[in-house]
N, C-alpha and C. Protein backbone atom coordinates (compact mmCIF):
# COMPACT_ATOMS: atom_id res chain seq x y z
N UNK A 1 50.87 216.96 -52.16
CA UNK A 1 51.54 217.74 -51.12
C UNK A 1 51.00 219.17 -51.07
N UNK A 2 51.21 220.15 -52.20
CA UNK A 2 50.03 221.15 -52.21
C UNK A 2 48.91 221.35 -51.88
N UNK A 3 47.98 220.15 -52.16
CA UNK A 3 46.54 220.15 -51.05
C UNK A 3 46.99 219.77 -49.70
N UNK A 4 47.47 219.15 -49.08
CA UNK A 4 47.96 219.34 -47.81
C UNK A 4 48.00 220.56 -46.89
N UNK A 5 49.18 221.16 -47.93
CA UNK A 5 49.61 222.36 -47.18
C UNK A 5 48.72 223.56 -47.08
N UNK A 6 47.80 223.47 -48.58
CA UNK A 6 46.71 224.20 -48.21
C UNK A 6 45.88 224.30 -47.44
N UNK A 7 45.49 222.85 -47.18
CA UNK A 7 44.36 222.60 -46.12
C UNK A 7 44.87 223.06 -45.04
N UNK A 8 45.98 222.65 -44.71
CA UNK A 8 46.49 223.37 -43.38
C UNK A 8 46.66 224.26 -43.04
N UNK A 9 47.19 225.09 -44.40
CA UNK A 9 46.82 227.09 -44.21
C UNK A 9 45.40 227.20 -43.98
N UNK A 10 44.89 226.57 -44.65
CA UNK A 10 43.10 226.77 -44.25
C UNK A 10 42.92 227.27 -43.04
N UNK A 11 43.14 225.79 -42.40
CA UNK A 11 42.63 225.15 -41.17
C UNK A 11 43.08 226.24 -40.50
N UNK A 12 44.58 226.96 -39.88
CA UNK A 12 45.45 228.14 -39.06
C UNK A 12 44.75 229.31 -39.62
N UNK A 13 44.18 229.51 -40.85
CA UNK A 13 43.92 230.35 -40.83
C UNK A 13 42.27 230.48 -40.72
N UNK A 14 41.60 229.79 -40.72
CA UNK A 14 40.22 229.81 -39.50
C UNK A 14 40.20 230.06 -38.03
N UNK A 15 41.39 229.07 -38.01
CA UNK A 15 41.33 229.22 -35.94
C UNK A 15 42.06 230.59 -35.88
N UNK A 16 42.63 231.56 -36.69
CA UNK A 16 43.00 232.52 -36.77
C UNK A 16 42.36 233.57 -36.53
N UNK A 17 41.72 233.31 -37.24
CA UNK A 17 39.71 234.50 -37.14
C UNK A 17 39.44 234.41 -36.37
N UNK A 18 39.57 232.81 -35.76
CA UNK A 18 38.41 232.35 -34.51
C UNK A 18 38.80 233.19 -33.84
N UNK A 19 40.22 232.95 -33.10
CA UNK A 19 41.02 234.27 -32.34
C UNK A 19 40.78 235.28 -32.40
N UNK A 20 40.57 236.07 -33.43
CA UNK A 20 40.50 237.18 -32.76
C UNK A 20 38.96 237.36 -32.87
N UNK A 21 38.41 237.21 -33.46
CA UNK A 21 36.60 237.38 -33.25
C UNK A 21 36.52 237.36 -31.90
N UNK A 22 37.15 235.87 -31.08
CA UNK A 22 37.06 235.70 -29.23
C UNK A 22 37.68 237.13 -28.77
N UNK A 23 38.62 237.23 -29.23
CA UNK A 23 39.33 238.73 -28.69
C UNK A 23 38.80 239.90 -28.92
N UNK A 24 37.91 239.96 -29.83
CA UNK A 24 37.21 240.82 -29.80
C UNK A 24 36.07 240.95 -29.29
N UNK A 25 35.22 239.80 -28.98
CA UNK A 25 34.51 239.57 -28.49
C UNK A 25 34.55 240.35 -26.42
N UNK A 26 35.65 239.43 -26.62
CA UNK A 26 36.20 239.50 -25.05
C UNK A 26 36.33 240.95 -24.55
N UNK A 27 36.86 241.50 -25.75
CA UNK A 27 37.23 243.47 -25.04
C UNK A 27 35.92 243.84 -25.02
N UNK A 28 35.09 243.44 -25.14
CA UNK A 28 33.33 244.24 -25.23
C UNK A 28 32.49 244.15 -24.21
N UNK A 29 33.60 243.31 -23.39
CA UNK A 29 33.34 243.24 -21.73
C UNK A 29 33.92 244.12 -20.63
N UNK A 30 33.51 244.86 -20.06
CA UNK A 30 34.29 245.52 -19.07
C UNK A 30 35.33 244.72 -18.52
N UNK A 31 35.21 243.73 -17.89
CA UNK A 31 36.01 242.74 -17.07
C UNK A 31 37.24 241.96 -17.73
N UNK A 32 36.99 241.87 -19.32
CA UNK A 32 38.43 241.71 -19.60
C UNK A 32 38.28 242.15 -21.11
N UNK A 33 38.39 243.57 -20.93
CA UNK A 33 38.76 244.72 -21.95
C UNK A 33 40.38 244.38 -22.38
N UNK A 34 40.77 244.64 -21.16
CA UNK A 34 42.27 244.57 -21.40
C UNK A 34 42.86 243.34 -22.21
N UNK A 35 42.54 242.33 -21.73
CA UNK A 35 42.88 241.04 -22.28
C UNK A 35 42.24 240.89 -22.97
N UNK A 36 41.15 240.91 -23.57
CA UNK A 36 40.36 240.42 -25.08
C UNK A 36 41.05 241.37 -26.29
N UNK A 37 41.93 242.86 -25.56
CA UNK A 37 42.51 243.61 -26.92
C UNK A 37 43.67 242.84 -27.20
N UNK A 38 44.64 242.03 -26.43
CA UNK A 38 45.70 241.06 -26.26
C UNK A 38 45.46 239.95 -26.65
N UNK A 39 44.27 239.30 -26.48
CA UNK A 39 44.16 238.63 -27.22
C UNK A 39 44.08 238.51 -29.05
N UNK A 40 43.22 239.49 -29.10
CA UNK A 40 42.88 239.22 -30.04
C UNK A 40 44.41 240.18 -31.61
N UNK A 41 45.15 240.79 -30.88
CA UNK A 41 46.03 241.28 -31.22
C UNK A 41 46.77 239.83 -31.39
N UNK A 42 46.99 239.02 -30.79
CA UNK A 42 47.35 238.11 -30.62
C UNK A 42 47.64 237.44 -31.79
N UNK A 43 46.63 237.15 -32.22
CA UNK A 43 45.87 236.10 -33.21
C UNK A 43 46.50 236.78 -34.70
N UNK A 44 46.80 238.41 -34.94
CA UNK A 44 47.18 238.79 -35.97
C UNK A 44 48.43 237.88 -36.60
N UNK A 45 49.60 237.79 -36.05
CA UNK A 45 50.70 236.98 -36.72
C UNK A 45 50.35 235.91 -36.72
N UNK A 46 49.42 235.11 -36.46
CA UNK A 46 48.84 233.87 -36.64
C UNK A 46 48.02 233.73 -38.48
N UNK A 47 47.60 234.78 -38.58
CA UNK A 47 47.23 235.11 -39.49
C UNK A 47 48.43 235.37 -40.74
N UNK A 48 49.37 235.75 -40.39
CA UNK A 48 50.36 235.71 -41.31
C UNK A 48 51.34 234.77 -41.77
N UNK A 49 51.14 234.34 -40.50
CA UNK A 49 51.64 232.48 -40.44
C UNK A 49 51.13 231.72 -41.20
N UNK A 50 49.79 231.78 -41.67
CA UNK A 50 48.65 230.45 -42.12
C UNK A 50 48.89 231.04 -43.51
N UNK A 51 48.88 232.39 -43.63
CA UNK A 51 49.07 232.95 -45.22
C UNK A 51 50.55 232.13 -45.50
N UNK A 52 51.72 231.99 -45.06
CA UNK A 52 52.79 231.57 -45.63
C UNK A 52 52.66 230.43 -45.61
N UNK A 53 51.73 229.82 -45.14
CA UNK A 53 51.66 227.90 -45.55
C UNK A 53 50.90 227.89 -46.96
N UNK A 54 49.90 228.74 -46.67
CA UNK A 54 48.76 228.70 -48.09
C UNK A 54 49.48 229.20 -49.43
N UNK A 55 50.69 230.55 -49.41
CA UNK A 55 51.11 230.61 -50.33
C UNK A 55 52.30 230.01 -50.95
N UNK A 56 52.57 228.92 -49.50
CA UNK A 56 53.80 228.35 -50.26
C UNK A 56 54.85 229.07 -49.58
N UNK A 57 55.05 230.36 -49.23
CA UNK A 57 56.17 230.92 -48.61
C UNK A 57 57.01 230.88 -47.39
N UNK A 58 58.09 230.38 -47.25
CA UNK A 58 58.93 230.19 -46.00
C UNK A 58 59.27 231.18 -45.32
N UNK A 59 59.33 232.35 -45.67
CA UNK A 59 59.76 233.45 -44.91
C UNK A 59 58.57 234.30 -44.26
N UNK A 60 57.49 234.68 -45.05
CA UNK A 60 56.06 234.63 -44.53
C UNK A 60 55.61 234.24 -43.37
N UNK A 61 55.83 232.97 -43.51
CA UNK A 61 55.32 232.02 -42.84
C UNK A 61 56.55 231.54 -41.40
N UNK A 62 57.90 231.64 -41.56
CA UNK A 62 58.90 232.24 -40.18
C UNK A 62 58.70 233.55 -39.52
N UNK A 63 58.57 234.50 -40.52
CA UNK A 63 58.27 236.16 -40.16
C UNK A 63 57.20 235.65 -39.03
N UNK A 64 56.13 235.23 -39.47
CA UNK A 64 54.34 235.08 -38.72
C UNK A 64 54.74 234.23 -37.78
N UNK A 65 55.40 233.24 -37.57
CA UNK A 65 55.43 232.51 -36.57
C UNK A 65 56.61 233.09 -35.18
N UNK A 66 57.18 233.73 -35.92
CA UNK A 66 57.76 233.92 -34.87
C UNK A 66 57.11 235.28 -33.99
N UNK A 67 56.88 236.51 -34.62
CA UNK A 67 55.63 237.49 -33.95
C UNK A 67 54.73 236.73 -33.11
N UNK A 68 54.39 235.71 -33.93
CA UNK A 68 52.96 235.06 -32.84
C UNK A 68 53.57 234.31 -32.03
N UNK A 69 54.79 233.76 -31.90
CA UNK A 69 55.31 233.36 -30.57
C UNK A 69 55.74 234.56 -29.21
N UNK A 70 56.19 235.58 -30.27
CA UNK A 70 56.58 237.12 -29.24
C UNK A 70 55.41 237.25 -28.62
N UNK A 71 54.30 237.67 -29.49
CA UNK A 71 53.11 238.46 -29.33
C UNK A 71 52.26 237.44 -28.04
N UNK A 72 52.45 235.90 -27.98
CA UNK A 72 51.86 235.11 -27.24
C UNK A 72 52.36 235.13 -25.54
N UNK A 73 54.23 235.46 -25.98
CA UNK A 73 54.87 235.30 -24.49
C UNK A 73 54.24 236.98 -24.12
N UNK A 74 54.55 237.41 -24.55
CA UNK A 74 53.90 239.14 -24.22
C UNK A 74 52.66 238.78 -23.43
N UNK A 75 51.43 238.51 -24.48
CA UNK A 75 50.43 237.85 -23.71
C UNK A 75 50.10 237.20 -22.23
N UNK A 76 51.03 236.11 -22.29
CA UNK A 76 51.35 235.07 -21.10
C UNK A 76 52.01 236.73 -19.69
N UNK A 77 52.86 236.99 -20.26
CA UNK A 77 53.52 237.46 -18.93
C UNK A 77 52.65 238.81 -18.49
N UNK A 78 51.92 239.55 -19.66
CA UNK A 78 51.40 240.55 -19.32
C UNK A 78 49.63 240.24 -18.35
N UNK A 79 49.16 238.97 -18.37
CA UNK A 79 48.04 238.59 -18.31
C UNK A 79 47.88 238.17 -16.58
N UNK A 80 49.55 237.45 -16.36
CA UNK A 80 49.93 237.24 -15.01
C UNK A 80 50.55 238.21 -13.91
N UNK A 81 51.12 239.30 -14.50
CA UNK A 81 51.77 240.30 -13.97
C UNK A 81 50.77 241.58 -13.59
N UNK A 82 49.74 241.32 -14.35
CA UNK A 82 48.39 242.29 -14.08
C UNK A 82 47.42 241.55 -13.50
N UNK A 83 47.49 240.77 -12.53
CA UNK A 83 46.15 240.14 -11.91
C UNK A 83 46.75 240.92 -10.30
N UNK A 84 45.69 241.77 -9.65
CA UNK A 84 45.33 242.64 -8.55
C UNK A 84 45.17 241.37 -7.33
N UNK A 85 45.93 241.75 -6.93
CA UNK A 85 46.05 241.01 -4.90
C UNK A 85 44.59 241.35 -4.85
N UNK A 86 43.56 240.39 -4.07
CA UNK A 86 42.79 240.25 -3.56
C UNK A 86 42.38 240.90 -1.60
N UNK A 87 41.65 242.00 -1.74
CA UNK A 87 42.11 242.67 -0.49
C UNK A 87 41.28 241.76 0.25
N UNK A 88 41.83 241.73 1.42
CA UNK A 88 41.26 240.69 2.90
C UNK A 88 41.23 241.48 4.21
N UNK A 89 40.36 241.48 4.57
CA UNK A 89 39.71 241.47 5.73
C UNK A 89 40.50 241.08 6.91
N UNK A 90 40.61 242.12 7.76
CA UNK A 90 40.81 241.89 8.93
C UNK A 90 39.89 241.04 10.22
N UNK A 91 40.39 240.76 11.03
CA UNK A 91 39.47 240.71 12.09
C UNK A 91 39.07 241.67 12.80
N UNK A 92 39.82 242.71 13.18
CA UNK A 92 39.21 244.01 14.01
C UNK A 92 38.55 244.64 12.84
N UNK A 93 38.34 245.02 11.69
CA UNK A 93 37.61 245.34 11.12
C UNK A 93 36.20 244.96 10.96
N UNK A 94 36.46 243.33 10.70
CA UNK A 94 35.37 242.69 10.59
C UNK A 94 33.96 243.01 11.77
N UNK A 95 35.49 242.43 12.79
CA UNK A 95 34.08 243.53 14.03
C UNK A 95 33.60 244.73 14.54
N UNK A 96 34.30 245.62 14.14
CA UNK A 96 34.05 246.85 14.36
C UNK A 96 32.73 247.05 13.05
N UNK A 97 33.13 245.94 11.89
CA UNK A 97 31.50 246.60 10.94
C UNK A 97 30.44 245.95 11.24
N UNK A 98 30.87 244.98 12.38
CA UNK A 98 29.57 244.21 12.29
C UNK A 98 28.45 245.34 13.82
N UNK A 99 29.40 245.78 14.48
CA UNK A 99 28.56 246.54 15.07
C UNK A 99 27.63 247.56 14.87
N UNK A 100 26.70 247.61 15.77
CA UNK A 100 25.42 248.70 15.95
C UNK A 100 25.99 250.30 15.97
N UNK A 101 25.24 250.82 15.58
CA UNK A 101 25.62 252.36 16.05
C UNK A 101 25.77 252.99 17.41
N UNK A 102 24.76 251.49 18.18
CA UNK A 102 23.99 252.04 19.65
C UNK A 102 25.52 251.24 20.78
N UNK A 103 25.97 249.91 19.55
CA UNK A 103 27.30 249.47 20.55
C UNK A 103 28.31 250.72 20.36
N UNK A 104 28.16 251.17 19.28
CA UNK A 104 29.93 252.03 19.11
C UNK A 104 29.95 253.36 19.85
N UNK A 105 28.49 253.76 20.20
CA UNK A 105 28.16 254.96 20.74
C UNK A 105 28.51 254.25 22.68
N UNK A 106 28.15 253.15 22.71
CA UNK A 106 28.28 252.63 24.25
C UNK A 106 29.60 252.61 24.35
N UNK A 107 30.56 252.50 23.29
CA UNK A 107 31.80 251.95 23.28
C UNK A 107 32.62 253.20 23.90
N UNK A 108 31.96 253.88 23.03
CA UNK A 108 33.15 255.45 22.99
C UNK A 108 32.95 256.30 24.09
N UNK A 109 31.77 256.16 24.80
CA UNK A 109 31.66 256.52 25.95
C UNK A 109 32.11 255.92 27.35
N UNK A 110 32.16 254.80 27.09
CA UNK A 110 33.28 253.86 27.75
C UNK A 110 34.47 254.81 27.98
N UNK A 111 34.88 254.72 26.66
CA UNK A 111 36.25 255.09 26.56
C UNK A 111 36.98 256.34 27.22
N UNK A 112 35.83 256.84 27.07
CA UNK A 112 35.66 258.48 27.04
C UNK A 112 35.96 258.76 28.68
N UNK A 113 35.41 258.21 29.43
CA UNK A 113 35.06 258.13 31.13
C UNK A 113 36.82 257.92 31.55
């Protein structure tokens, strides 16, 4: 039963690293700075989690799991609540850029009369 539980602290605590190495990885990108520091923040109580399987400890190992459940919904809601509306295009815009200098100059003199 002890090798078990070890292996399994092992195991959480590899994909633990993995985490945040990706998260760190990820902030070294302009494009998701923000989220690769969340992520990989992430991954810390995961890390404290895998220590309380490996040492045997129950409270360790509740303490860690439950942070890395906080730290994950944090994650989740902060990841969706920060994605930017996509700006769109009008149609009178569209055509007003698609014109010449020589139409908008014909235009305004139109107008002008």
């Amino acid at each position: 039963m002890s090798f078990l539980l070890t292996a399994i602290g092992t195991l959480i605590l590899l994909l633990s690293f993995a985490g945040i190495a990706f998260g760190v990885y990820m902030s070294t990108h302009s494009k998701s700075r923000e989220s690769g520091k969340l992520f990989a923040i992430w991954w810390v109580p995961g890390l404290s989690a895998a220590w309380g399987i490996m040492l045997r400890d129950p409270v360790t190992f509740v303490i860690g799991l439950v942070c890395f459940l906080v730290a994950g919904i944090t994650f989740f809601v902060h990841t969706n609540s920060s994605r930017k509306p996509s700006a769109r295009r009008t149609r009178d815009m569209k055509r007003s850029s698609t014109r010449t200098t020589k139409e908008n100059e014909t235009r305004s003199r139109k107008a002008a009369s």
